[in-house]
Protein backbone atom coordinates (compact mmCIF):
# COMPACT_ATOMS: atom_id res chain seq x y z
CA UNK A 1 0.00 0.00 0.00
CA UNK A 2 1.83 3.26 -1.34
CA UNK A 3 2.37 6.58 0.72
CA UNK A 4 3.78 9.57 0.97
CA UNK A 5 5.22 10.65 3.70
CA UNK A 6 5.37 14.55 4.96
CA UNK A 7 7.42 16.47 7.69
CA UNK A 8 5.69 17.80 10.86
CA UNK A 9 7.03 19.66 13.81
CA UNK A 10 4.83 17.89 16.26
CA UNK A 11 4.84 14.29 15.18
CA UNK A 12 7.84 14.12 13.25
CA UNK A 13 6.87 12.40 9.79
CA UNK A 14 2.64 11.84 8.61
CA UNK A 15 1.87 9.07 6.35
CA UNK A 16 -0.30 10.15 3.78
CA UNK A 17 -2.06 7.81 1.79
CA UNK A 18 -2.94 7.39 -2.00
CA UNK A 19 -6.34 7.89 -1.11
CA UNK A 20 -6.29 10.41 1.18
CA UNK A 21 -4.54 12.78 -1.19
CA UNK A 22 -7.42 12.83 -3.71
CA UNK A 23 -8.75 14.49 -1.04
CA UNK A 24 -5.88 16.56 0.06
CA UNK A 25 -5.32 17.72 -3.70
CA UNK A 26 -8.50 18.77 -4.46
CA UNK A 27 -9.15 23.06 -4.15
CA UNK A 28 -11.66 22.87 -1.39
CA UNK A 29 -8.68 21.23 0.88
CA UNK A 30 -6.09 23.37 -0.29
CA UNK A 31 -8.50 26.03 0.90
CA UNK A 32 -7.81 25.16 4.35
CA UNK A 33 -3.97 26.42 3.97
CA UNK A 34 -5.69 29.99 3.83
CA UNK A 35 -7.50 29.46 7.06
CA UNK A 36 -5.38 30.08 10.06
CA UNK A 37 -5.84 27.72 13.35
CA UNK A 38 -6.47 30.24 16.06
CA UNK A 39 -8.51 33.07 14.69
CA UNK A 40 -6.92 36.37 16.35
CA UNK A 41 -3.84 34.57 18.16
CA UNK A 42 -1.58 35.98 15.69
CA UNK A 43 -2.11 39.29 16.70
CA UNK A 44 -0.79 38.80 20.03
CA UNK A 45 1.85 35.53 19.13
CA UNK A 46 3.24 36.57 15.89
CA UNK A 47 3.96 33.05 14.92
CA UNK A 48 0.53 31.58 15.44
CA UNK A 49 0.00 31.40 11.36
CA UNK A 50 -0.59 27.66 11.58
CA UNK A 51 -3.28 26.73 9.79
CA UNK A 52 -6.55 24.26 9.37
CA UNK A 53 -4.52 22.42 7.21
CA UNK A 54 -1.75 21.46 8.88
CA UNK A 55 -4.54 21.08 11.88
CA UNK A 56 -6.10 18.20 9.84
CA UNK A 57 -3.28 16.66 8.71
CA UNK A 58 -2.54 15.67 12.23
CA UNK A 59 -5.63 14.82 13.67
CA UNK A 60 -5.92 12.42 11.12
CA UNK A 61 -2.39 10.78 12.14
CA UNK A 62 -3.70 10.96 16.21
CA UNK A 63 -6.88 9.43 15.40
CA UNK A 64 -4.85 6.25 13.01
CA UNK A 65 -3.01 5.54 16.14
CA UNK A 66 -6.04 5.77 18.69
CA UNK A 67 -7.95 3.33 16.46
CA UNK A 68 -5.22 1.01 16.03
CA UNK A 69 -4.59 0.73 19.39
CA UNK A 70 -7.80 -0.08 20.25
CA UNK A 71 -8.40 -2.43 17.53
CA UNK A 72 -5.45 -4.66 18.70
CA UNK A 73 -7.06 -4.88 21.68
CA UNK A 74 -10.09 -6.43 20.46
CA UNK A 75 -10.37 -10.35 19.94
CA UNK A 76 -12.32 -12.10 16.96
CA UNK A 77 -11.62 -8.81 14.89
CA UNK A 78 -10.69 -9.51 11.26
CA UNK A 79 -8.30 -8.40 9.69
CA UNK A 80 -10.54 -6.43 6.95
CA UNK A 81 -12.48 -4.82 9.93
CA UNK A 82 -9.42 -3.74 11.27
CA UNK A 83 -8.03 -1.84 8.18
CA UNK A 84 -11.70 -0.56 7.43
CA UNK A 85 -12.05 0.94 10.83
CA UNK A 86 -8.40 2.38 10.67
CA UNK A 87 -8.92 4.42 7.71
CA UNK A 88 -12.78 5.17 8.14
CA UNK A 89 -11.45 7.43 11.70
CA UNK A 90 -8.01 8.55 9.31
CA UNK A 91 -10.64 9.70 6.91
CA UNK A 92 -12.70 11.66 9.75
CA UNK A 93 -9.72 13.13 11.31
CA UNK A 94 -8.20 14.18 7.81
CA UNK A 95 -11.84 15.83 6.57
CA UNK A 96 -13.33 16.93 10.26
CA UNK A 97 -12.58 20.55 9.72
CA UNK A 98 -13.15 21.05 5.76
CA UNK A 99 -16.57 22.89 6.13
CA UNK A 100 -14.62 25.79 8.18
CA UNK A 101 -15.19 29.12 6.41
CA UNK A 102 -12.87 32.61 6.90
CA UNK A 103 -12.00 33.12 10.43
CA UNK A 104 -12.94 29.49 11.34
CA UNK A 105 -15.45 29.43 14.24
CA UNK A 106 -16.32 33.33 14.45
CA UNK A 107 -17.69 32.63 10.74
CA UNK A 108 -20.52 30.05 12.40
CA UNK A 109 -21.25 33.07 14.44
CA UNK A 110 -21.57 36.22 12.34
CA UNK A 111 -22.17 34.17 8.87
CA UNK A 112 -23.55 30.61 9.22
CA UNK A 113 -26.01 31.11 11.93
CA UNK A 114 -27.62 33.68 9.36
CA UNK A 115 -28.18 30.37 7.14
CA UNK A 116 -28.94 28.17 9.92
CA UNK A 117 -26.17 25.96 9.42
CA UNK A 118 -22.45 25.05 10.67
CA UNK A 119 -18.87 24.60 9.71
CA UNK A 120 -19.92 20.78 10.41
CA UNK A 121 -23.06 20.45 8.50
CA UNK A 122 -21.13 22.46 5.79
CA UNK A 123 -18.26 19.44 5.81
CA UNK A 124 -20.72 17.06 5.82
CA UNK A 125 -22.31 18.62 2.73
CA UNK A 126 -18.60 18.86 1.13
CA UNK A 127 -18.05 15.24 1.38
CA UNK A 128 -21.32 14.41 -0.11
CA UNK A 129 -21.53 16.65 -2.80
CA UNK A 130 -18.12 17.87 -3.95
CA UNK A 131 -17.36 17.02 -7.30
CA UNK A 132 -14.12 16.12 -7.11
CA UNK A 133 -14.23 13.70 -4.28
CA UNK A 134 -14.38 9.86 -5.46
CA UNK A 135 -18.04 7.79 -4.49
CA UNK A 136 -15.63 5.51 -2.95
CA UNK A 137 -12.11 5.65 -1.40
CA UNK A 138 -10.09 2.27 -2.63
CA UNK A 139 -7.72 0.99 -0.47
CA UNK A 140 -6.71 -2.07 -2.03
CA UNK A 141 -9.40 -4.24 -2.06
CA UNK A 142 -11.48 -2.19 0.47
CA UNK A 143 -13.85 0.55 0.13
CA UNK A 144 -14.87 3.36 1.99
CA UNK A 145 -17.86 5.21 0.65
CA UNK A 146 -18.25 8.99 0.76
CA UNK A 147 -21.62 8.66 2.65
CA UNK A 148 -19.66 6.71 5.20
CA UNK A 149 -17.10 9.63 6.12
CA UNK A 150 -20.02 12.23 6.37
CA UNK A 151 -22.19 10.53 8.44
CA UNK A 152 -19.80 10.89 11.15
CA UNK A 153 -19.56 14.97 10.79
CA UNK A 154 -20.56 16.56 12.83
CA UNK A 155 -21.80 14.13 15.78
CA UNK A 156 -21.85 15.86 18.81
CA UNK A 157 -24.09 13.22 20.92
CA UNK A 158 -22.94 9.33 21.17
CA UNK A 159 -26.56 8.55 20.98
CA UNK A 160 -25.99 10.27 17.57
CA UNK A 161 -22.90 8.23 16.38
CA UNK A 162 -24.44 6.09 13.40
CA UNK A 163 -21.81 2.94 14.04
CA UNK A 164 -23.73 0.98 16.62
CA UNK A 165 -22.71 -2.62 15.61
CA UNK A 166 -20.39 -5.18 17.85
CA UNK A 167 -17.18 -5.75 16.33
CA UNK A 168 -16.13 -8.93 15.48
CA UNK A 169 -16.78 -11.81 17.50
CA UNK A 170 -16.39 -9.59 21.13
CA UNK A 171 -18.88 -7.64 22.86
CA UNK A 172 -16.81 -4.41 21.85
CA UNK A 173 -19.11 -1.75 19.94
CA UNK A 174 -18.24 0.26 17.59
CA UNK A 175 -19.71 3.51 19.63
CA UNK A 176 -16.10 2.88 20.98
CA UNK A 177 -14.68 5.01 17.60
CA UNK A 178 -17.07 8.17 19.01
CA UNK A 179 -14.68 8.93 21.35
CA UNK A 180 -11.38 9.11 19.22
CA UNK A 181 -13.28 11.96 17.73
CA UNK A 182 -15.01 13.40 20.63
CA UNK A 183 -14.06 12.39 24.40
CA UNK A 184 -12.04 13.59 26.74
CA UNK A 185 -8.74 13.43 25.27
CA UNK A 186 -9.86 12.86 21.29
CA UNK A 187 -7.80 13.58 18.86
CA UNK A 188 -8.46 16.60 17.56
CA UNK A 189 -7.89 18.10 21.66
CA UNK A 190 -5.11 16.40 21.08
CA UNK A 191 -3.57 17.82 17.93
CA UNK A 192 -4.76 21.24 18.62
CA UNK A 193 -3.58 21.82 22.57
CA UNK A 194 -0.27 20.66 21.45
CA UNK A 195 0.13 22.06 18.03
CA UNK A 196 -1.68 25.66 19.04
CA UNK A 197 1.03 25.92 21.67
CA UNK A 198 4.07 25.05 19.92
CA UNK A 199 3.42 27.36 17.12
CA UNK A 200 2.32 30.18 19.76
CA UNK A 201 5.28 29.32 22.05
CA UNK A 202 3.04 29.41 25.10
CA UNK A 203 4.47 26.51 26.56
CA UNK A 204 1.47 24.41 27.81
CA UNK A 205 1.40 21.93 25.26
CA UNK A 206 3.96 19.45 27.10
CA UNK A 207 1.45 16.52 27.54
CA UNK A 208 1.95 12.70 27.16
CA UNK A 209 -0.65 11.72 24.80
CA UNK A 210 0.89 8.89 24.01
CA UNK A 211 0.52 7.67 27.06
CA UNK A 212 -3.20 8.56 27.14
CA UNK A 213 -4.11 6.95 23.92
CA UNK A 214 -1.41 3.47 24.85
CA UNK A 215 -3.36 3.26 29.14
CA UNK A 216 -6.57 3.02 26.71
CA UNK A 217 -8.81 -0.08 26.04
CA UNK A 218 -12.15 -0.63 24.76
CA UNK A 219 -14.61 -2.07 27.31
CA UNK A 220 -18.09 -2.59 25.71
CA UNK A 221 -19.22 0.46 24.47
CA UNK A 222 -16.95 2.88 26.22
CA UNK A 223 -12.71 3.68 25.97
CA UNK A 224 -11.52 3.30 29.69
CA UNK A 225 -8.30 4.31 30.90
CA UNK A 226 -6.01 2.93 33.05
CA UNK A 227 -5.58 4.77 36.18
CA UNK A 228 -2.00 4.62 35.88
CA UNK A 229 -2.38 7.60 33.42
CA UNK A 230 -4.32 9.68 35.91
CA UNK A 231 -1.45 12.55 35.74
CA UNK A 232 -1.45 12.48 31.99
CA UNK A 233 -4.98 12.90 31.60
CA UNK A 234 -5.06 15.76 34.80
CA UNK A 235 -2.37 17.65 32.73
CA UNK A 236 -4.50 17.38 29.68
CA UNK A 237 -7.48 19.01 31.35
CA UNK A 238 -4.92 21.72 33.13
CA UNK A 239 -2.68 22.61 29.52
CA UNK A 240 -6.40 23.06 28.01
CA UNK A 241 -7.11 25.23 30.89
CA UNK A 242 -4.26 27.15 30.51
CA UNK A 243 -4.54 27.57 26.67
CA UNK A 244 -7.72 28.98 26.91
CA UNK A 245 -6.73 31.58 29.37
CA UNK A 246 -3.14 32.65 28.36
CA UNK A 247 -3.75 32.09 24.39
CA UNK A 248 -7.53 31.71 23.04
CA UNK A 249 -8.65 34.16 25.47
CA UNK A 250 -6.13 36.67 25.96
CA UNK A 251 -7.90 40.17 26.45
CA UNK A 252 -6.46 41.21 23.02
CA UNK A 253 -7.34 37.65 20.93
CA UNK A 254 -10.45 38.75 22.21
CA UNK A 255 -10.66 42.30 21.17
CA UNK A 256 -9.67 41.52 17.76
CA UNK A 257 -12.44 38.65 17.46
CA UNK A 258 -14.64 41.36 18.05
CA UNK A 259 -13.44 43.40 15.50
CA UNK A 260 -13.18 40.49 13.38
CA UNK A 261 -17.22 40.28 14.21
CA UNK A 262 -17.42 43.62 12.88
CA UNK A 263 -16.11 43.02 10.15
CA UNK A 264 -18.02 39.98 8.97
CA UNK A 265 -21.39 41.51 9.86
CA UNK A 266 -20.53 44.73 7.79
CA UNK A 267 -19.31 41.99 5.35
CA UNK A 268 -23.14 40.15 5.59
CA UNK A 269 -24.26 43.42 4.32
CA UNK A 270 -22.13 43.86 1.47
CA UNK A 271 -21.03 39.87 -0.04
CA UNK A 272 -23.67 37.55 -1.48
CA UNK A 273 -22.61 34.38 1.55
CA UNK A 274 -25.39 32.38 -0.32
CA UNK A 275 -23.40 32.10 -3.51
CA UNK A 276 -20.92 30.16 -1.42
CA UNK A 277 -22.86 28.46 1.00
CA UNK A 278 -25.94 27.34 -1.73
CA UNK A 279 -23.01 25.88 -3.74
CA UNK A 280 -20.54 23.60 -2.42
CA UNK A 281 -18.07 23.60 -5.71
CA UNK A 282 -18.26 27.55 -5.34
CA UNK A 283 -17.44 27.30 -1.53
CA UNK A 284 -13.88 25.84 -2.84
CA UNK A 285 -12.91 29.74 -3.20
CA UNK A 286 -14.08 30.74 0.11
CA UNK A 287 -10.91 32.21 1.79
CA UNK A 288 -10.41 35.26 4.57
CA UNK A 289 -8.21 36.93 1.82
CA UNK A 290 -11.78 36.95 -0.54
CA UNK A 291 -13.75 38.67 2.12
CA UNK A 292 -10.36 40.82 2.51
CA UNK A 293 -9.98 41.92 -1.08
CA UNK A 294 -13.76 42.41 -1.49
CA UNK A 295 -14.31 45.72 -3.40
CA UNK A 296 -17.00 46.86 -1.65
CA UNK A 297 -15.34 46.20 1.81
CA UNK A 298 -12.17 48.25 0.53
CA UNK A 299 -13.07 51.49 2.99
CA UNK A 300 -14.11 49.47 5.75
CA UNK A 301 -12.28 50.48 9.14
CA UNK A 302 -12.95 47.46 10.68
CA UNK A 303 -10.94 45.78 7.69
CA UNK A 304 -8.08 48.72 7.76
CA UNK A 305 -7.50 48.05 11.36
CA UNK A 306 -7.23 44.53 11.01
CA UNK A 307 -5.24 44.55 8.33
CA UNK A 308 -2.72 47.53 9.87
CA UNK A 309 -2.72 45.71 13.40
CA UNK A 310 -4.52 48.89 15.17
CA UNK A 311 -6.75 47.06 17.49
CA UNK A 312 -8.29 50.46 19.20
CA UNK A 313 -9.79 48.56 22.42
CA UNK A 314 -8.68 48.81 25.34
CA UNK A 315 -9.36 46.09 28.36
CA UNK A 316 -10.21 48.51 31.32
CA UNK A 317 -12.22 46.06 33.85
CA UNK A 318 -11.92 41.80 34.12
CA UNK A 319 -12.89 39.69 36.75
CA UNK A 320 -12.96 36.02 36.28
CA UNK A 321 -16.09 33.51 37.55
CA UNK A 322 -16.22 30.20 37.84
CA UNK A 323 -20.34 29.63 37.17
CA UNK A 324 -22.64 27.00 37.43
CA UNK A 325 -23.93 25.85 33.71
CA UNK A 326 -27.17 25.94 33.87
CA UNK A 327 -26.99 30.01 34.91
CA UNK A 328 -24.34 31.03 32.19
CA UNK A 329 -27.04 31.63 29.83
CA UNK A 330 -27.11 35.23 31.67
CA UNK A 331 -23.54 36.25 30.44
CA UNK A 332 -24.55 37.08 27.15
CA UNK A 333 -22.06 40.00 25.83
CA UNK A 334 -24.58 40.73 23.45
CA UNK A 335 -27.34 41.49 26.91
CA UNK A 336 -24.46 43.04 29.68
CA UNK A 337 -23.62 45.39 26.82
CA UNK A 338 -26.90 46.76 26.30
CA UNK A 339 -27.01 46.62 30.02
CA UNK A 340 -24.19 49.02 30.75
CA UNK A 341 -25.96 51.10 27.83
CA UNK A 342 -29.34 51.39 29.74
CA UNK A 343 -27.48 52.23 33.19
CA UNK A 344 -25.34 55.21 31.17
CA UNK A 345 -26.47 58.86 32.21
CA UNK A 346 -29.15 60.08 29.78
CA UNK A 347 -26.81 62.14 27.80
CA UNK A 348 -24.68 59.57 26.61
CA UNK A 349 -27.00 56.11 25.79
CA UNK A 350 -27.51 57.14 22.39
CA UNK A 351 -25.01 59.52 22.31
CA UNK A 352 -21.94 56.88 22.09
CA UNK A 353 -21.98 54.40 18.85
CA UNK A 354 -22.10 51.15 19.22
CA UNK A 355 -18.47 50.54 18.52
CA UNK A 356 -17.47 52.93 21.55
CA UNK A 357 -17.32 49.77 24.50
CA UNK A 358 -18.11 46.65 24.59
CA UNK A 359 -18.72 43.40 26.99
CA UNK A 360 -17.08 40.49 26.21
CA UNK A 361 -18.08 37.44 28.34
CA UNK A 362 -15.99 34.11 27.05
CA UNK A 363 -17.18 31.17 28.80
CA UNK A 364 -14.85 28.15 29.34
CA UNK A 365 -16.79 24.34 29.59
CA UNK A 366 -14.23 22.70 31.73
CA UNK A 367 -15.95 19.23 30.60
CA UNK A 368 -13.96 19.11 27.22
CA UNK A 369 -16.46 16.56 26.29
CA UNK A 370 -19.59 17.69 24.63
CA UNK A 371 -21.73 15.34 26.68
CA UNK A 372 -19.89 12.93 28.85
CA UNK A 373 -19.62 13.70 32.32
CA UNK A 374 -17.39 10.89 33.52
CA UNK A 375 -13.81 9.20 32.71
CA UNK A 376 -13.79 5.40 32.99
CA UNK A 377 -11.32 4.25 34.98
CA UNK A 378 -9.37 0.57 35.06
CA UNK A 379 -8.70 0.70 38.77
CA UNK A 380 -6.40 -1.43 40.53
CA UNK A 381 -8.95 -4.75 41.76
CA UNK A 382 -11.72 -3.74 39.86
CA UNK A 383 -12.77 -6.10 37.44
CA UNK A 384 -15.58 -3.44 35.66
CA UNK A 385 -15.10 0.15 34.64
CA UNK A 386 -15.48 2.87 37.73
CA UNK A 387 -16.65 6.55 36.47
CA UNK A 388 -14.91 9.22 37.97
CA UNK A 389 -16.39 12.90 36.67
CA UNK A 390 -14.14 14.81 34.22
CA UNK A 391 -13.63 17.51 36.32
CA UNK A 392 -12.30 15.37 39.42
CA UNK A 393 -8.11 15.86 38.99
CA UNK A 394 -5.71 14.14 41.79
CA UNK A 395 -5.43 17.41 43.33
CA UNK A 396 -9.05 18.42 43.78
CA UNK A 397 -12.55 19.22 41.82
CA UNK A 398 -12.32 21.92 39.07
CA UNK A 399 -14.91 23.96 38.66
CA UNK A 400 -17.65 23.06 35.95
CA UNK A 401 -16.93 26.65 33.80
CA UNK A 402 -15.65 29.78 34.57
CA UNK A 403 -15.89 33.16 32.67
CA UNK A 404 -13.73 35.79 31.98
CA UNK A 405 -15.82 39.14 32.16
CA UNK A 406 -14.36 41.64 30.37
CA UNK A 407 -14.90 45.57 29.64
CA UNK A 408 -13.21 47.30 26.46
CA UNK A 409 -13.27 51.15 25.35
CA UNK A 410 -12.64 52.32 22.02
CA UNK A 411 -9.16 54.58 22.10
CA UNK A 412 -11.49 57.06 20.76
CA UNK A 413 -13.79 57.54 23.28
CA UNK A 414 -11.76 57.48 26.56
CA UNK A 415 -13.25 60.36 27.57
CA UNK A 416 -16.19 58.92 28.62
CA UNK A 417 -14.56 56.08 30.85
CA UNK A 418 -15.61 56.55 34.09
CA UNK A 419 -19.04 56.66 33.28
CA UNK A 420 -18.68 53.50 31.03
CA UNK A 421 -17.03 51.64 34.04
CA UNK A 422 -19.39 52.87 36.43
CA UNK A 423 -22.65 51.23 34.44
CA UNK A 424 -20.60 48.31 34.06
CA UNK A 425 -20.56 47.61 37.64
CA UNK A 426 -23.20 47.09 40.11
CA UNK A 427 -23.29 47.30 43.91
CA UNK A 428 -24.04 44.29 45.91
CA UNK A 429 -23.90 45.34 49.46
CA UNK A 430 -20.25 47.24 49.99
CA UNK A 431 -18.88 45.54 47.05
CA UNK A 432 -18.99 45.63 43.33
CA UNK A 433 -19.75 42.85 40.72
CA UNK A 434 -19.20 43.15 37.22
CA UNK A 435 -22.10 40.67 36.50
C-alpha cells in the first residue's frame, strides 16, 4: 500500500495515503492552507499562522493511532475490519474541519447562523456533494464510501454516532470510535492543545498523549483508561485550561475577534454568503483573503484596522467567575452590553456608537467533552469500569466553567470612561460585581 510521507514539527513524519490525497489535492482542501488555526492569536503571538490544514493533517495521524490501538485490543476482529475501521477514523480526522469558512469558528457566528447551518453540516455537505471527491475511497481491495465519512460529521451526541454494531466476534461496539473523535482526550484536543502551543510558544502543550491513547482499552461500548495515566490525563485538562486563558482568550485575541465580528457583519451586508454556501463547488474559493480583497469592503475600518494591526480597544475592567452551567445563559455579551448602555447617564445612551465599548463574556466548559460527564477508569482490583467525573483531577474538583468578564473602550472615546465603568458595575452590598 503506497504513501507519501510529509514532515511535521509535532509528530515528526505523517503518512499520507494514496487515497487520502485525492482528497488533500483537491481546491476545497487546499482552501484550508488559507485558514489560520487560532482566529486572532496571531495578533498577540506573531507566529501563530498555523493553519486548518496542517490542523487536519494531524488529527488524522492521532486518530490512526487511537484506532489502532484499540483495535489490537479487540479479539475475533478480522483483519478487513481492522483496516476498514483504521482508515474510516483517518478519513474523519483528515476531513473533520473542511466545512470551516474565513475566520474558522467566528464565521458560524456572524455568517452561518444567518443560514442556519455550521462549519460541520457544511463538511458534511462537502463530502457528499463535492465534485471532485471519489463515491468511494479504494484501499486495495477495500472501500470506503463517501456517505460513510459524512455521516460521522458533525456528531456531537454518542446517541448520535451512526456505528452501533459489535465488532467482530467480542462484545466491543463500535460507539467505541465516538470517542477518538469526541471524548475527553480525542484527537483533535489532542492535535490542537499541542500544536496551538508550539506554534504560539506558550508553553502548555507538554502533555503525554501517548501515554493517554497506549493506558486506553475498549470495554463494551466505552474507551476506559487505566488509572496509571491519571497525571497524563489531569495535565490534559490543566494545559487546556491554561490555553484557553493565556492564548484563546487573551484580552487582546479577544478584542480583535470582536473586531473580526465587525467586520463579517458589515461583510453580511455587502457579499452575497449564499453564492458560497448554496453551492458547495463555489465554496472551494471561500478564503479570509476573498472577504479581505472584497471591493465593496475596501473602505471598511474594521478591515483597515485589522489589516494595519490597530486594534483600538482597550481592556479597562476583568474579573474572572467560575459559574454554574445551567446560569451562564445570563452572560450574554450581546445582553451586559446593552445593560451598561441602559445604566449610562441620559446624555450619553444614544449619544456613544455602538463601537465605543463593549462586553465580552468568554465562557470556558471545563468538561472538554460535549456530553460525557465521567472518565472510565481501570482501577487497581476492579474487574468493571469505575466513572470518575471529568472535572475530578488528583489534586481536587475543578470547577464546571468559569468566565472571563471583560470591559473594552474604544481609544477614541476614553473620555467617557468613568461613566462607562461605572454602568458596568453594580453594587451588591459594599462591594462591586461586574455581572
Amino acid at each position: 500500500m503506497s504513501y507519501e510521507i510529509v514532515k511535521d514539527p509535532i509528530y515528526g513524519y505523517i503518512k499520507i495515503y494514496d487515497h487520502e490525497l485525492k482528497i488533500i489535492d483537491t481546491p476545497i482542501f487546499q482552501r484550508l492552507r488559507r485558514i489560520k488555526q487560532t482566529t486572532g492569536v496571531d495578533y498577540v503571538y506573531p507566529c501563530a499562522v498555523h493553519t486548518r490544514f496542517s490542523h487536519s493533517l494531524g488529527v488524522m495521524h492521532v486518530a490512526g493511532i487511537f484506532t489502532q490501538r484499540l483495535l489490537d485490543q479487540i479479539n475475533g476482529i478480522s483483519e478487513d475490519d481492522k483496516k476498514y475501521y483504521y482508515f474510516l477514523m483517518r478519513l474523519w480526522g483528515l476531513t473533520h474541519d473542511i466545512g470551516h469558512g474565513p475566520y474558522s469558528h467566528i464565521f458560524d457566528e456572524a455568517v452561518l447562523e444567518k443560514y442556519s447551518t455550521d462549519h460541520e453540516e457544511i463538511g458534511a455537505r462537502i463530502l457528499r456533494e463535492y465534485s471532485e471527491f471519489p463515491d468511494k475511497f479504494r484501499i486495495g481491495d477495500l472501500e470506503i464510501s463517501r456517505e460513510d465519512v459524512a455521516k460521522l460529521i458533525g456528531v456531537k451526541l454518542i446517541e448520535d454516532w451512526p456505528l452501533n454494531s459489535e465488532i467482530g466476534e467480542s462484545d466491543v461496539n463500535e460507539r467505541i470510535l465516538y470517542y477518538i473523535g469526541h471524548g475527553a482526550y480525542s484527537a483533535d484536543l489532542i492535535d490542537y492543545i499541542i500544536r496551538d502551543s508550539y506554534f504560539t510558544g506558550a508553553g502548555y502543550g507538554n502533555i503525554d498523549w501517548q501515554r493517554l491513547i497506549y493506558a486506553s482499552k475498549p470495554y463494551e461500548d466505552k474507551v476506559i483508561l487505566s488509572s496509571r495515566a491519571r497525571e497524563a490525563f489531569d495535565a490534559l485538562l490543566l494545559a487546556r485550561l491554561f490555553m484557553f486563558s493565556a492564548v484563546y482568550y487573551h484580552r487582546t485575541t479577544r478584542a480583535v475577534v470582536k473586531v473580526i465580528k465587525f467586520f463579517l457583519d458589515e461583510a453580511c451586508q455587502k457579499m452575497d454568503f449564499e453564492y458560497y454556501i448554496d453551492d458547495i463547488e463555489n465554496y472551494a474559493e471561500l478564503d479570509e483573503d476573498v472577504i479581505l480583497s472584497e471591493p465593496s469592503l475596501r473602505d471598511s475600518k474594521f478591515r483597515k484596522w485589522l489589516i494595519h494591526r490597530k486594534i483600538p480597544y482597550s481592556r479597562v475592567e476583568e474579573q474572572r467567575i467560575p459559574i454554574r452551567i445551567e446560569s451562564s445563559d445570563y452572560l450574554d455579551e450581546e445582553i451586559l452590553t446593552q445593560v451598561v448602555r441602559s445604566r449610562l447617564p441620559s446624555n450619553l445612551k444614544n449619544a456613544l456608537p455602538k463601537e465605543a465599548f463593549f462586553v465580552d463574556t468568554p465562557k470556558l466548559d471545563m468538561n472538554p467533552m460535549f456530553s460525557e460527564e465521567f472518565v472510565y477508569y481501570q482501577m487497581p482490583g476492579h474487574s468493571t469500569p469505575v466513572p470518575k467525573p471529568v472535572l475530578e483531577t488528583m489534586f481536587g474538583e475543578l470547577p464546571k466553567e468559569f468566565a472571563i468578564v471583560r470591559l473594552y473602550i474604544h481609544d477614541d472615546y476614553t473620555e467617557y470612561k468613568n461613566s462607562i465603568i461605572t454602568a458596568f458595575k453594580r453594587k451588591k452590598g459594599r462591594r462591586r460585581t461586574y455581572y
